[in-house]
Protein backbone atom coordinates (compact mmCIF):
# COMPACT_ATOMS: atom_id res chain seq x y z
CA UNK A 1 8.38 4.84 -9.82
CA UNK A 2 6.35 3.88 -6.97
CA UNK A 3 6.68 5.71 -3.54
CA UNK A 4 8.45 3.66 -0.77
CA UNK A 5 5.77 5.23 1.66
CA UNK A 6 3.33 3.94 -0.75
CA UNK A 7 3.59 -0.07 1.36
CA UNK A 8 2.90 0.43 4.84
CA UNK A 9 2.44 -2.00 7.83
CA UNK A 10 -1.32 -1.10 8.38
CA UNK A 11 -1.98 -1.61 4.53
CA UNK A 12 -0.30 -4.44 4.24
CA UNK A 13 -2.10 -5.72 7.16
CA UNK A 14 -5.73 -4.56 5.93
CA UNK A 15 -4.56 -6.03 2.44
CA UNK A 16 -4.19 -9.56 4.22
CA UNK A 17 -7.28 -9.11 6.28
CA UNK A 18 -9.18 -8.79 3.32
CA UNK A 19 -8.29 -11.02 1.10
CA UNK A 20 -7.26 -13.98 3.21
CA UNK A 21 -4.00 -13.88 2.51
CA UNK A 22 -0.05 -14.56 3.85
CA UNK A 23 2.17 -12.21 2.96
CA UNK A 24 5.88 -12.23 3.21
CA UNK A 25 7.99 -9.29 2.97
CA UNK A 26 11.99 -9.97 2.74
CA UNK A 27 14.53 -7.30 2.93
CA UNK A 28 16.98 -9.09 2.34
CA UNK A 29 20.47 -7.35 4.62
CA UNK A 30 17.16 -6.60 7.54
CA UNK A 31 15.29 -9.82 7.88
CA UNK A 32 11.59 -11.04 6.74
CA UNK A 33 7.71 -9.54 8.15
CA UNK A 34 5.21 -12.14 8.11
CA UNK A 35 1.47 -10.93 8.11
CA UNK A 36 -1.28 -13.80 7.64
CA UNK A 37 -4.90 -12.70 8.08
CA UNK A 38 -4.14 -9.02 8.78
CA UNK A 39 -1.59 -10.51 11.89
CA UNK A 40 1.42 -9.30 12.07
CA UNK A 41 4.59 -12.23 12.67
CA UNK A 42 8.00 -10.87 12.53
CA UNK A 43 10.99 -12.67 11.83
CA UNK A 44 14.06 -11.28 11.12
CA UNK A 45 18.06 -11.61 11.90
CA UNK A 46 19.62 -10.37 14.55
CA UNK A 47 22.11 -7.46 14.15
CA UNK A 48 24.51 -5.02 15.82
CA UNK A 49 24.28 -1.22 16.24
CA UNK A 50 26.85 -0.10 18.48
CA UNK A 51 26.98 -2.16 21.82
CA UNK A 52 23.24 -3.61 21.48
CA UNK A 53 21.93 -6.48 19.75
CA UNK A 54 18.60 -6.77 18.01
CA UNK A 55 15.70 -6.69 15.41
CA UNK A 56 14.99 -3.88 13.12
CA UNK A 57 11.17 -2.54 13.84
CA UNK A 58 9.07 -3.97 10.75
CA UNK A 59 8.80 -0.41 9.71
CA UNK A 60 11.98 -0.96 8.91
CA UNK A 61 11.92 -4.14 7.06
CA UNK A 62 8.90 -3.10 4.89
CA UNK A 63 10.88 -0.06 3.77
CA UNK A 64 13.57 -2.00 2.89
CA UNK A 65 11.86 -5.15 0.83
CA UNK A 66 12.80 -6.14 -2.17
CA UNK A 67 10.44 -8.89 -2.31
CA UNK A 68 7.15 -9.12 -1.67
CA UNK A 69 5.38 -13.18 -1.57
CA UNK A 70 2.13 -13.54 -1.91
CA UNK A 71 0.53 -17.09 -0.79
CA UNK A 72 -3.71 -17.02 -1.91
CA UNK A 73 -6.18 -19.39 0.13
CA UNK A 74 -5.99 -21.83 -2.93
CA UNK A 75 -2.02 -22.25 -2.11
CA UNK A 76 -0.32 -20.31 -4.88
CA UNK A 77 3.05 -18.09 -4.16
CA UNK A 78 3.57 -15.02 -6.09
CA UNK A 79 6.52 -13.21 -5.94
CA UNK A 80 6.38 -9.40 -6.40
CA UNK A 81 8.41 -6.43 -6.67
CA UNK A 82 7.93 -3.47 -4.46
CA UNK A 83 5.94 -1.87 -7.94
CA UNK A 84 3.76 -4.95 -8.52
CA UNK A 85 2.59 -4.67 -4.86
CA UNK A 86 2.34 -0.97 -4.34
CA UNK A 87 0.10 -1.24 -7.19
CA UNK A 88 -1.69 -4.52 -5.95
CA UNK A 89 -2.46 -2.43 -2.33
CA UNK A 90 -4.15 0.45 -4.36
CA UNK A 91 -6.37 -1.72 -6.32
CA UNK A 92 -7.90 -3.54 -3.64
């Protein structure tokens, strides 16, 4: 089993840099991170803790996900598991 602490927001983000890449990550009871050319663009659902309203951090999301989309420059989706793109992030 891969570490959760293996996926990260700033590898995620080099990962998309590099390879040109959009990347969607979906938890799906937190809400969705979007990160397209190493950019981060969050998107989520809005929840309740206590007395305040809001969206989790994407910290939060990414440790979360379930699924992991990957969309290439040619315009093929992947979907991957939180293994498939643990591993994916330490091969490139």
């Amino acid at each position: 089993m891969i570490e959760t602490a293996a996926i990260t927001v700033e590898r995620l983000c080099i990962f998309s840099d590099r390879t040109h890449t959009l990347v969607t990550i979906d938890a799906p009871l937190f809400g969705s991170v979007m990160i397209l050319n190493g950019q981060l663009l969050e998107k989520g659902y809005e929840i309740e803790v206590g007395n305040s309203k809001g969206f989790p951090p994407p910290e939060h999301i990414i440790a979360e996900a379930t699924r992991f989309w990957v969309l290439n420059g040619t315009g093929i989706r992947k979907r991957m598991s939180r293994e498939e793109m643990a591993k994916l992030l330490d091969e490139s």
